[in-house]
N, C-alpha and C. Protein backbone atom coordinates (compact mmCIF):
# COMPACT_ATOMS: atom_id res chain seq x y z
N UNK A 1 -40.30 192.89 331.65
CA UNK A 1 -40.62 192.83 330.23
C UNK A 1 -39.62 191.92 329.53
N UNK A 2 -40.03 191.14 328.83
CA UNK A 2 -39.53 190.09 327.62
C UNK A 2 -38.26 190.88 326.79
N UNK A 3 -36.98 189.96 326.71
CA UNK A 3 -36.49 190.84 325.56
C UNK A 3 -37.05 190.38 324.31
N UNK A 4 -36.39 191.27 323.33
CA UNK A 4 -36.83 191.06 322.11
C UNK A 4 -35.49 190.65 321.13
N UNK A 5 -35.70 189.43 320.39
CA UNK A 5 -35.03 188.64 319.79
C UNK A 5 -34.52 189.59 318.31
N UNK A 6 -33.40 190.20 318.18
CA UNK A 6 -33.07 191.17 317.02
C UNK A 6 -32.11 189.99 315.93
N UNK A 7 -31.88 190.77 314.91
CA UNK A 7 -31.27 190.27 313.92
C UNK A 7 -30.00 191.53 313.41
N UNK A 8 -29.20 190.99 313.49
CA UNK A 8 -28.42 192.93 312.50
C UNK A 8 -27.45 192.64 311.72
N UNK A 9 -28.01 192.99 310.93
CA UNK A 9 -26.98 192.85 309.12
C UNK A 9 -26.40 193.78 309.51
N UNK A 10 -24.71 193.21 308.94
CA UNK A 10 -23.63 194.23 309.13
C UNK A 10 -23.78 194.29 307.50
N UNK A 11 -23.34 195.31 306.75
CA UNK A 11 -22.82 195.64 305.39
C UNK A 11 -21.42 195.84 304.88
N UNK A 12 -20.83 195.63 303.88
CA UNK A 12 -19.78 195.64 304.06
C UNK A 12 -18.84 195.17 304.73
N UNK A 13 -18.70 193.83 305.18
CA UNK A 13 -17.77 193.19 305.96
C UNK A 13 -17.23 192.07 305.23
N UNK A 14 -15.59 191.59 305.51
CA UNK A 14 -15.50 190.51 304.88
C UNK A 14 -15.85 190.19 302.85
N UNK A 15 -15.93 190.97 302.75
CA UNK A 15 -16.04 191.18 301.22
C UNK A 15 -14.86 191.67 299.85
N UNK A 16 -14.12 190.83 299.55
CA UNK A 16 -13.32 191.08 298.68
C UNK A 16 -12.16 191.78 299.22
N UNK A 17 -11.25 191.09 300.76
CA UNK A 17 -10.32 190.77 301.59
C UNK A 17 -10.31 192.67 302.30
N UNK A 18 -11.76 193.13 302.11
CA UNK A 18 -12.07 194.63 302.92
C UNK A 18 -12.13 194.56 304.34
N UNK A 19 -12.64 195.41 304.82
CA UNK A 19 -13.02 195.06 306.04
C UNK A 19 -13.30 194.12 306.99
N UNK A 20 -12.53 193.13 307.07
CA UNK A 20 -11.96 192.16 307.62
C UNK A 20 -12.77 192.02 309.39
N UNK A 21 -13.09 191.10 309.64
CA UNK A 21 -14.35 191.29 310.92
C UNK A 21 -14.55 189.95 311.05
N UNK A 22 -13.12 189.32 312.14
CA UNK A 22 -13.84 187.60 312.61
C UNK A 22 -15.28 188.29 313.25
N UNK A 23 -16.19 186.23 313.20
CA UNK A 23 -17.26 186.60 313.82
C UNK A 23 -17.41 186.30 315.30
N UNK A 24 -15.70 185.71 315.72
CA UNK A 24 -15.64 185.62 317.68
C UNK A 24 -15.90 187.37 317.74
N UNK A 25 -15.21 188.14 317.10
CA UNK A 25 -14.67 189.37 317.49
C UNK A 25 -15.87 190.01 317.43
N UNK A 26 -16.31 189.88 316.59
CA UNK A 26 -17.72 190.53 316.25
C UNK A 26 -19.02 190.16 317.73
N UNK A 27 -18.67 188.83 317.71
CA UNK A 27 -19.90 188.79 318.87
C UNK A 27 -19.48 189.14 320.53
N UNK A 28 -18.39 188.80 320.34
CA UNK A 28 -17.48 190.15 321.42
C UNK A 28 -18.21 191.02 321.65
N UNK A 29 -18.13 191.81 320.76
CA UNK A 29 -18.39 193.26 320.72
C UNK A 29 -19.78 193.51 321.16
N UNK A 30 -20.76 192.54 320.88
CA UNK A 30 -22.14 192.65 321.24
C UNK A 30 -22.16 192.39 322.76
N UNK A 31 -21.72 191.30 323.05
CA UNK A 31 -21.34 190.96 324.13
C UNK A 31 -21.21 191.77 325.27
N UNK A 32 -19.91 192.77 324.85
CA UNK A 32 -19.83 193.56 325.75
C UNK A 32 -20.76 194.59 325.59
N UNK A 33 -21.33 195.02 324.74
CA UNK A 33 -22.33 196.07 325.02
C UNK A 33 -23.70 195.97 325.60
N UNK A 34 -23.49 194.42 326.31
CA UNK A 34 -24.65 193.98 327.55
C UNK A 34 -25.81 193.30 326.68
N UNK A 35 -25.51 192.72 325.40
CA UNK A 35 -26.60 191.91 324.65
C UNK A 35 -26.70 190.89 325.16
N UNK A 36 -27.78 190.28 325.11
CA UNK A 36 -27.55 188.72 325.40
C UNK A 36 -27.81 187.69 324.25
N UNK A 37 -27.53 186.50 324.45
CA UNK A 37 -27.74 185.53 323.48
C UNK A 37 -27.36 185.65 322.28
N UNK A 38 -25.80 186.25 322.15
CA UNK A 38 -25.48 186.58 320.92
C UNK A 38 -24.98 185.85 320.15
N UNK A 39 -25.12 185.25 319.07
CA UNK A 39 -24.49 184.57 317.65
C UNK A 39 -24.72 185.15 316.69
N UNK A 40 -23.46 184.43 316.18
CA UNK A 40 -23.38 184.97 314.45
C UNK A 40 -23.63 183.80 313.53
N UNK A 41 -24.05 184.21 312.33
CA UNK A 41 -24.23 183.30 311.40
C UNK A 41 -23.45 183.81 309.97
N UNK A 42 -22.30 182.53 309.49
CA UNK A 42 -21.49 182.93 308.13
C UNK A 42 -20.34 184.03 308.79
N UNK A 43 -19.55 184.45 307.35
CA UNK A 43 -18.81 185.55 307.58
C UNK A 43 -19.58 186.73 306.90
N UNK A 44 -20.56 186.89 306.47
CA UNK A 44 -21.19 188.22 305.95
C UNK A 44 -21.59 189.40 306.96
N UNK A 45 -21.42 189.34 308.48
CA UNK A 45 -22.12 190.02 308.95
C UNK A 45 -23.20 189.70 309.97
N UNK A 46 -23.67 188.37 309.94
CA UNK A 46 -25.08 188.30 310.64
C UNK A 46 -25.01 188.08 311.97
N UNK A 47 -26.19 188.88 313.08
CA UNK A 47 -25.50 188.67 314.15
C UNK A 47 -26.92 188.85 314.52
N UNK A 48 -27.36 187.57 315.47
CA UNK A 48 -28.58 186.98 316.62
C UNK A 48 -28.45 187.63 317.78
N UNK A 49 -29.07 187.95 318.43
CA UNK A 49 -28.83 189.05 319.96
C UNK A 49 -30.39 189.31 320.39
N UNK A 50 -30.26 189.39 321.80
CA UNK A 50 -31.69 189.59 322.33
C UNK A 50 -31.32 190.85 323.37
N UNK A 51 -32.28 191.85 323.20
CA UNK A 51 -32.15 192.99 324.23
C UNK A 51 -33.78 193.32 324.51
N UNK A 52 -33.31 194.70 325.63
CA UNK A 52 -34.71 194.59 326.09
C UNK A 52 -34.94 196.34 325.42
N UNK A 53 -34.08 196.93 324.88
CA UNK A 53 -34.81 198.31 324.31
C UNK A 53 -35.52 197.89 322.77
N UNK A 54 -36.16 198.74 323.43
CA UNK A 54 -37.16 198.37 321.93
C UNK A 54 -37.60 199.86 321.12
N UNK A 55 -36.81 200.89 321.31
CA UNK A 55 -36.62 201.78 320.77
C UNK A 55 -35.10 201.16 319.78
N UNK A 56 -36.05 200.89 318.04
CA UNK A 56 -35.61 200.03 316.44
C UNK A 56 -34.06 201.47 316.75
N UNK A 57 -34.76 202.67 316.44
CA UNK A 57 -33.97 203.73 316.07
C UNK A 57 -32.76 204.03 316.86
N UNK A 58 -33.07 204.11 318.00
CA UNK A 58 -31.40 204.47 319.21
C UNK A 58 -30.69 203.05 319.53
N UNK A 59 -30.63 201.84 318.98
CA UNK A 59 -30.88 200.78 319.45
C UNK A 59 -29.55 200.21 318.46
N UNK A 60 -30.07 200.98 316.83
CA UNK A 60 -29.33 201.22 315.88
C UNK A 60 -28.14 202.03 315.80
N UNK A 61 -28.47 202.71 316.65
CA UNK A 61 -27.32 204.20 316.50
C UNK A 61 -26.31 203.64 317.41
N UNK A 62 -26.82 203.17 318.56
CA UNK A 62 -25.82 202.13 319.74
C UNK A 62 -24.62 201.25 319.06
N UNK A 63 -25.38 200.60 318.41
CA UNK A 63 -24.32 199.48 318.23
C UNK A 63 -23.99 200.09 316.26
N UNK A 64 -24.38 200.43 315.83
CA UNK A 64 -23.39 201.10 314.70
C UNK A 64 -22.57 201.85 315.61
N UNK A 65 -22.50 203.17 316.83
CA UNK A 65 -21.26 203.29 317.51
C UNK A 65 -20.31 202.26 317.77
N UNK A 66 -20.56 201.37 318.55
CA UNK A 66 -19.80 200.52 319.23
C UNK A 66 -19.13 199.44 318.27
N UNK A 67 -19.65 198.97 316.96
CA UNK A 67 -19.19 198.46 315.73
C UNK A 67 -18.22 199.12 315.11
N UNK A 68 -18.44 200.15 315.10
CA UNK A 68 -17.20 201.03 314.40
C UNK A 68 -16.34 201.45 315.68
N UNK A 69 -16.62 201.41 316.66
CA UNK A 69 -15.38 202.13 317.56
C UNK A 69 -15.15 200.82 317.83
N UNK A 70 -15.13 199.77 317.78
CA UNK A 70 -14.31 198.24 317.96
C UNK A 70 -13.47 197.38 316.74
N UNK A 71 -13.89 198.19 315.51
CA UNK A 71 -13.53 197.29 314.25
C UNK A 71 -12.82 198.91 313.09
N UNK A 72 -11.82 199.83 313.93
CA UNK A 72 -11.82 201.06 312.86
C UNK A 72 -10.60 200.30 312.15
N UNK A 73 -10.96 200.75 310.74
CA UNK A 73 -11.81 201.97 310.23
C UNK A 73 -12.80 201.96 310.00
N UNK A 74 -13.50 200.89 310.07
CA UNK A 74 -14.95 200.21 309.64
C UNK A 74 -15.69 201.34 310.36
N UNK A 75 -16.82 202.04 309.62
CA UNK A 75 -17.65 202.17 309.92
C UNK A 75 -19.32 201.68 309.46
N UNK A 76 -19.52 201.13 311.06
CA UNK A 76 -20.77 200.23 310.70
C UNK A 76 -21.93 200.82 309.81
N UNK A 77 -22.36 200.30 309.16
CA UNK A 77 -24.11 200.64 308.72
C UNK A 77 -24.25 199.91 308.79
N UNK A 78 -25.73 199.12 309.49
CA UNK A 78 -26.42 198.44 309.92
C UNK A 78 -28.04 198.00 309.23
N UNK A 79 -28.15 197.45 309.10
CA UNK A 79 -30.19 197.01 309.05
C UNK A 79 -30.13 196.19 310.04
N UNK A 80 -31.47 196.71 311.10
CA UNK A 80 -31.66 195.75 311.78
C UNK A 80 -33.35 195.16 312.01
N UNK A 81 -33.57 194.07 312.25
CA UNK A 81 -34.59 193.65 312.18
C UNK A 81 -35.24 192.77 313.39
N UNK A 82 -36.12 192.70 313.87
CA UNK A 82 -36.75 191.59 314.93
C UNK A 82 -36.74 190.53 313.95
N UNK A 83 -37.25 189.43 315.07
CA UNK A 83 -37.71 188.39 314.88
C UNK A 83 -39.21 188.24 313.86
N UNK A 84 -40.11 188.78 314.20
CA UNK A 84 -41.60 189.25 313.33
C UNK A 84 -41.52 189.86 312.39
N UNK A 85 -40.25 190.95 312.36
CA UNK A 85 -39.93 191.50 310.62
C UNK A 85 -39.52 190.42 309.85
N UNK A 86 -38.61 189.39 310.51
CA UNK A 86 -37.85 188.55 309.50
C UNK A 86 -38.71 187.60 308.88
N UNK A 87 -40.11 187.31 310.00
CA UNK A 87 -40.88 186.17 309.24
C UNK A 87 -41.71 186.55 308.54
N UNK A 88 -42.09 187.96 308.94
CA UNK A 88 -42.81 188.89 308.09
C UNK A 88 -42.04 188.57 306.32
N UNK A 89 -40.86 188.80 306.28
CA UNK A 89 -40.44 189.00 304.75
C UNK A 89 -40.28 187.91 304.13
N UNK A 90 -40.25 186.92 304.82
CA UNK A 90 -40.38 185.53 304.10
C UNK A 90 -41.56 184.94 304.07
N UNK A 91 -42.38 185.39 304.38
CA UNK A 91 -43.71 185.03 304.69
C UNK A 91 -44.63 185.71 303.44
N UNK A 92 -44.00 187.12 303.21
CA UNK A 92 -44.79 188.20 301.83
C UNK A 92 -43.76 187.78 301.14
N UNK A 93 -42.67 186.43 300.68
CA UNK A 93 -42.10 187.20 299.11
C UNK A 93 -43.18 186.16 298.42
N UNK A 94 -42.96 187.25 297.31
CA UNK A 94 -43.64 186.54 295.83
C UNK A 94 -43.90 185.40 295.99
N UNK A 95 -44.98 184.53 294.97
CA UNK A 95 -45.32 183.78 295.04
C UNK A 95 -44.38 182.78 293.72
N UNK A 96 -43.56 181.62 294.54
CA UNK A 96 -42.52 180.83 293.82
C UNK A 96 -41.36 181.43 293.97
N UNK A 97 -41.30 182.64 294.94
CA UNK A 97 -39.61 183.93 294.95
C UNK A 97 -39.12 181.97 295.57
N UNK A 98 -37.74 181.95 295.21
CA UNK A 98 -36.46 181.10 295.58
C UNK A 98 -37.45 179.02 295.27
N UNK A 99 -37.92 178.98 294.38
CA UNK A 99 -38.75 177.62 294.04
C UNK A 99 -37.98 177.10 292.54
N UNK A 100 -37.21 178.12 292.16
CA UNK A 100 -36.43 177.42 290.91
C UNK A 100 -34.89 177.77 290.90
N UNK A 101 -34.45 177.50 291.87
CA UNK A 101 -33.11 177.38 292.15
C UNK A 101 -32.00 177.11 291.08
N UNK A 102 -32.47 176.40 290.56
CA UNK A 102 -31.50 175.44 288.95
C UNK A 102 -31.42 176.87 288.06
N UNK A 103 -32.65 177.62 288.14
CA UNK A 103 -32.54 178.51 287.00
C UNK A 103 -32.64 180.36 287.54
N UNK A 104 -32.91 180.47 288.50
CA UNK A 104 -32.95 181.79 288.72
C UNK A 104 -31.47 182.07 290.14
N UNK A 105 -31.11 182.80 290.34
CA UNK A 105 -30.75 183.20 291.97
C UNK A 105 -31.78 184.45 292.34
N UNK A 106 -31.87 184.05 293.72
CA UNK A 106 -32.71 184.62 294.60
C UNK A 106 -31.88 185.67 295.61
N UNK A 107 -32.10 186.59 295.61
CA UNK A 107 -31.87 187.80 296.79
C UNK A 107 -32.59 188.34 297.73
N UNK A 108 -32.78 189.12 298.73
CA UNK A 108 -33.30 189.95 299.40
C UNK A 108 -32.69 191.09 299.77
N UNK A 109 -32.80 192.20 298.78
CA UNK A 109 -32.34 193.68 299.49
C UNK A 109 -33.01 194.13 300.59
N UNK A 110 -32.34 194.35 301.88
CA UNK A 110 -32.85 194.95 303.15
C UNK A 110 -32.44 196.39 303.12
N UNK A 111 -33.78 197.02 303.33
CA UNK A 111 -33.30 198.27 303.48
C UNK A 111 -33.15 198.85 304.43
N UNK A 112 -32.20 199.82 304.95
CA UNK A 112 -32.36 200.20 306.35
C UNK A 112 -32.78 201.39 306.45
N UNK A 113 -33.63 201.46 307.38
CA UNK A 113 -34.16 202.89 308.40
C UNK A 113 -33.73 203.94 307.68
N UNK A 114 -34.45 205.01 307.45
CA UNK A 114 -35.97 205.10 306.92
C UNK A 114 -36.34 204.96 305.32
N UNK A 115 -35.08 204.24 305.19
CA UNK A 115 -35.40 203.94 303.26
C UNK A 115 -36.92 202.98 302.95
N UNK A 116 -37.62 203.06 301.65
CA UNK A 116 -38.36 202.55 301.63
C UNK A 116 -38.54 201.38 300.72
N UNK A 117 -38.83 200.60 300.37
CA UNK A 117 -38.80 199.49 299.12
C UNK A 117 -39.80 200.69 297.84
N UNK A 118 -40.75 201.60 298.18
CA UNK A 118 -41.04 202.60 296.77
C UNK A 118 -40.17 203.26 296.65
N UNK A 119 -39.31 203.97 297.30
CA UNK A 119 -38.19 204.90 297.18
C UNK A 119 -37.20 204.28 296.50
N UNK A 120 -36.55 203.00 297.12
CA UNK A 120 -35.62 202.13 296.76
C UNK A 120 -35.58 202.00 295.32
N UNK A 121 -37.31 201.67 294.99
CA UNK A 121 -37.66 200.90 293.35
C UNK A 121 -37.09 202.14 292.63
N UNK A 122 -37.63 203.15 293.16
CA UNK A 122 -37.19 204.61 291.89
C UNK A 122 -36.12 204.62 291.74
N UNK A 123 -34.66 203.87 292.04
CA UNK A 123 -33.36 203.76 292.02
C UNK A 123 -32.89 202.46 291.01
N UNK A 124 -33.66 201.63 291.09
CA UNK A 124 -33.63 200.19 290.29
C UNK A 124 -33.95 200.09 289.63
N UNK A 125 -33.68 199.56 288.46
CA UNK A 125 -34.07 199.16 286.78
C UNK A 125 -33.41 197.74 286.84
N UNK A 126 -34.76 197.36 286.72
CA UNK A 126 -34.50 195.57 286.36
C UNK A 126 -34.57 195.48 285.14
N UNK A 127 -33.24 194.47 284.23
CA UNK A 127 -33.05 194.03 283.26
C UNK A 127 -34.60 193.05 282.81
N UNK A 128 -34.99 193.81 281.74
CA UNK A 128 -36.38 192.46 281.20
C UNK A 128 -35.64 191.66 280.44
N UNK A 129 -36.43 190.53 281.35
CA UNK A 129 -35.87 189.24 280.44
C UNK A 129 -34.87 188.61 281.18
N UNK A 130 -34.53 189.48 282.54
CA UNK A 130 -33.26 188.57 283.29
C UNK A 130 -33.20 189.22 284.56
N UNK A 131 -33.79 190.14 284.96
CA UNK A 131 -34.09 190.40 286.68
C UNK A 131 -35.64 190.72 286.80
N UNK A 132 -36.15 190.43 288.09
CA UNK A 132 -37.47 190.62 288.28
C UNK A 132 -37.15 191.33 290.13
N UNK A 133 -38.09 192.23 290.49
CA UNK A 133 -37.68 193.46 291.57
C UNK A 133 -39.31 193.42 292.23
N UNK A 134 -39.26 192.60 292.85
CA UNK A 134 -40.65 193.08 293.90
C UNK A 134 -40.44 193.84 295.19
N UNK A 135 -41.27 194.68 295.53
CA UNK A 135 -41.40 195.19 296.87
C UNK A 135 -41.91 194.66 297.91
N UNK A 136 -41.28 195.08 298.95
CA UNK A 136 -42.22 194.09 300.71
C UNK A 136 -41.88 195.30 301.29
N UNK A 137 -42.06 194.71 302.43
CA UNK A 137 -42.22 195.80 304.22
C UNK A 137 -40.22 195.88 304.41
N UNK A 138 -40.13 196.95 303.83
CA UNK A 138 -38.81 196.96 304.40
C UNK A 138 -37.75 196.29 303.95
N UNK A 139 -38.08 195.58 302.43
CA UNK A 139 -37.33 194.91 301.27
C UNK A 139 -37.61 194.90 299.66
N UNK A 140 -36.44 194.89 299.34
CA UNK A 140 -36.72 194.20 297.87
C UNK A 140 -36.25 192.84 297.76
N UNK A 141 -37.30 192.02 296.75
CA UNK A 141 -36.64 190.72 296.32
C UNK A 141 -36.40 190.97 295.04
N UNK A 142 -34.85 190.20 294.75
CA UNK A 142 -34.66 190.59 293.29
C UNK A 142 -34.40 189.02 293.38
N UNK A 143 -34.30 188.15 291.70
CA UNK A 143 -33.85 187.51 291.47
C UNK A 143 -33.72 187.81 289.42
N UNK A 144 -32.59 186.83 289.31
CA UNK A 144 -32.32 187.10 288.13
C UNK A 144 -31.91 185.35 287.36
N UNK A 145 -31.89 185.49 286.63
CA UNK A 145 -32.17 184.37 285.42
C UNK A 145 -30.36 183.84 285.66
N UNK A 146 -29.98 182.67 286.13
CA UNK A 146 -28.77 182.22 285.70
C UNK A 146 -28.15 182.30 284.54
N UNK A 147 -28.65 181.87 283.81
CA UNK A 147 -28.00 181.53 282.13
C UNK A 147 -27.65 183.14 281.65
N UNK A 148 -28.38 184.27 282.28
CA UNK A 148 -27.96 185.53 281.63
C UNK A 148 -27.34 186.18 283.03
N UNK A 149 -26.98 185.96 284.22
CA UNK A 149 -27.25 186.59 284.98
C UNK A 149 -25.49 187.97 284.98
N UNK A 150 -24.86 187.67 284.16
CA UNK A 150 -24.09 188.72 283.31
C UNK A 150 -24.44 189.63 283.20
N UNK A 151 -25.70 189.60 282.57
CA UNK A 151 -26.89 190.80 281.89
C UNK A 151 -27.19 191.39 283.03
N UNK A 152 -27.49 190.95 284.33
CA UNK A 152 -28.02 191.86 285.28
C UNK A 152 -27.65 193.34 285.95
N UNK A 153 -28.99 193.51 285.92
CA UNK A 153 -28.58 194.95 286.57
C UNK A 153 -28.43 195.19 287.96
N UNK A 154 -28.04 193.85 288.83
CA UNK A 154 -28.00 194.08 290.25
C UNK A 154 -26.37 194.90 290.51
N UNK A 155 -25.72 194.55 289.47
CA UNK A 155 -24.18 194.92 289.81
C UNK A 155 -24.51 196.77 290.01
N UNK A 156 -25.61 196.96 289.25
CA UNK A 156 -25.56 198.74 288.85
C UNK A 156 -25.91 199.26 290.32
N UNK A 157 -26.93 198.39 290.95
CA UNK A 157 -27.32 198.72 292.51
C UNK A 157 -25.93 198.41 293.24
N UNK A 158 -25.71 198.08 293.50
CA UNK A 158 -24.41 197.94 294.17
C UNK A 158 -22.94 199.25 293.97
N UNK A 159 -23.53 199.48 292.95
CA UNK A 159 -22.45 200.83 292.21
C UNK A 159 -23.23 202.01 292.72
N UNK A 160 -23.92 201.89 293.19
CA UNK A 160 -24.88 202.79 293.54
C UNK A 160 -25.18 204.06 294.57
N UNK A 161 -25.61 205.03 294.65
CA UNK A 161 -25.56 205.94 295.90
C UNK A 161 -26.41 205.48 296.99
N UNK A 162 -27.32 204.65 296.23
CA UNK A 162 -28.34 204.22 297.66
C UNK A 162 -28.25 203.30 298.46
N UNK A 163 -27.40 202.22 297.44
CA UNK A 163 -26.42 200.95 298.18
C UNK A 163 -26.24 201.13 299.36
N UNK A 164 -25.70 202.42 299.93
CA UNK A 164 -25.21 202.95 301.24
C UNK A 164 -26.01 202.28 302.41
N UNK A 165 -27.87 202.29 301.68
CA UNK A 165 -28.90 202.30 302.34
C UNK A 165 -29.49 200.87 302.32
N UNK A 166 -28.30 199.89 302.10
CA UNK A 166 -29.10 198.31 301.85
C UNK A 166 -27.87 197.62 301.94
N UNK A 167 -28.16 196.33 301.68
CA UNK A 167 -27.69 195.24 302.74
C UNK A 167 -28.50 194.03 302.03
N UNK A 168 -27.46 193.12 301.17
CA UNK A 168 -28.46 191.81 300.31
C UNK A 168 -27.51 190.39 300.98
N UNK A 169 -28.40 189.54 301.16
CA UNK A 169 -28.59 188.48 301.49
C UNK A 169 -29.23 187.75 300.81
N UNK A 170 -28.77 186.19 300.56
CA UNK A 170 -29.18 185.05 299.49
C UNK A 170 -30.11 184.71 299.96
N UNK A 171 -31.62 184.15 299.37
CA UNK A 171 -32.61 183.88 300.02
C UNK A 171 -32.41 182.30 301.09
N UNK A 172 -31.22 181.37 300.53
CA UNK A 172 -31.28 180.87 301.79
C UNK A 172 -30.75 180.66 302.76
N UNK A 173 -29.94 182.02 303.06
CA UNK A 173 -29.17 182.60 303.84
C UNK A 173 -30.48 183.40 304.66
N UNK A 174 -31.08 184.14 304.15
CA UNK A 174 -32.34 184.27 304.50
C UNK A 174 -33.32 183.79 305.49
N UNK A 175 -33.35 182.42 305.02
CA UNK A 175 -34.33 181.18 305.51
C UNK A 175 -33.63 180.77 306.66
N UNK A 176 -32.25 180.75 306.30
CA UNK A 176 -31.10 179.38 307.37
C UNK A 176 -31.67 181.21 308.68
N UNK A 177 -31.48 182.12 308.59
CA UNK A 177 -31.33 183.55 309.57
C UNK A 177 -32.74 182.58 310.69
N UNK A 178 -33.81 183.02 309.76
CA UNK A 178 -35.08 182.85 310.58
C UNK A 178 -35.21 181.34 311.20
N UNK A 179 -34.71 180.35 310.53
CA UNK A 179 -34.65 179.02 311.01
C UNK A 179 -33.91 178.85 312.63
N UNK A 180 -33.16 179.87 312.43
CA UNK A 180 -31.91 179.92 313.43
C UNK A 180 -32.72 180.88 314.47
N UNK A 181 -33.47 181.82 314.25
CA UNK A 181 -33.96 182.67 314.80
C UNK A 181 -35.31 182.12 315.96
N UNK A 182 -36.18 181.60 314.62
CA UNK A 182 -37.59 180.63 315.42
C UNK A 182 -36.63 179.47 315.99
N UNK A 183 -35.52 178.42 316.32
CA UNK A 183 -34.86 177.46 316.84
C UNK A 183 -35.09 178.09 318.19
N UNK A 184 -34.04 179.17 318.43
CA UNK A 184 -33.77 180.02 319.68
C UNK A 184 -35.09 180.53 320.45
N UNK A 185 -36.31 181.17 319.84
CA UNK A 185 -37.63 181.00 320.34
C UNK A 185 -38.10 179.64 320.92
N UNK A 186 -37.92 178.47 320.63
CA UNK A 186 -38.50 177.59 320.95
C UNK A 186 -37.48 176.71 321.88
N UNK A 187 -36.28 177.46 322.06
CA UNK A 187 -35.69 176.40 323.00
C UNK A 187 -35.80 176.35 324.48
């Protein structure tokens, strides 16, 4: 059987001189836990890997162990995603989501296992007039208005209890993931 080409947002890493996590060390760590084809992309977290379990749920629990017992005190939370989820979410955002760059920024909240993008929304209040909050399969896209983006209410998600349960990425941080992702399919 084929492996299957994963994606896994780390959270919390590298963020405001916290949890500190080169990405040699990081793909180390995959490494040794018998992944193959592992890269990282940026310092946020992102990490390319192909395995052959395809049980999403124990797969998760694996390497959030082995993340946190390689990087303490860090303990990992994870979203992780295939290859077909990732083109899946760029494929459903909104229609024009990340097409006016000059004037909006673009996000993607990933949610992880078993949070939902309706559950998620009942937690979020988008500023009118300066954030807009759509739902997908396993995301929110937020983007918010530059000229106000002060006003936004993404900082309040982030302050948040459910935060725990998500993991945001720039939409073309996003794009560069899956670009990097379909490359490795086709080589």
């Amino acid at each position: 059987m084929a492996n299957t080409q994963y994606l896994v947002l780390l959270r919390g890493i590298n963020v405001g001189g916290g949890n500190i996590i080169k990405m040699a060390d990081l793909k180390a760590c995959f490494e040794q836990g018998g992944f193959g084809d592992v890269a990282t992309y940026i310092q946020s977290g992102n990490v390319l890997f192909e395995s052959g379990e395809t049980d999403r749920e124990l797969l998760t629990g694996k390497l959030e162990q082995a993340i946190s017992a390689a990087f303490p005190p860090y303990q990992a939370r994870i979203v992780l995603r295939t290859h077909a989820q990732l083109r899946q979410v760029v494929a459903d955002a909104p229609q024009g989501f990340g097409g006016q760059p000059q004037n909006w920024r673009y996000d993607v909240i990933y949610l992880k296992d078993p949070l939902t993008a309706a559950e998620a929304l009942r937690h979020i209040q988008a500023k009118p007039g300066v954030d807009e909050v759509f739902a997908g399969e396993g995301v929110l896209y937020f983007s918010r208005l530059i000229a106000r983006a002060s006003q936004s209410r993404l900082t309040k998600i982030v302050g948040s209890p459910i935060y725990q349960d998500m993991t945001i990425r720039n939409w073309n941080t996003t794009g560069k993931l899956l670009a990097l992702m379909d490359a490795r399919t086709h080589a």
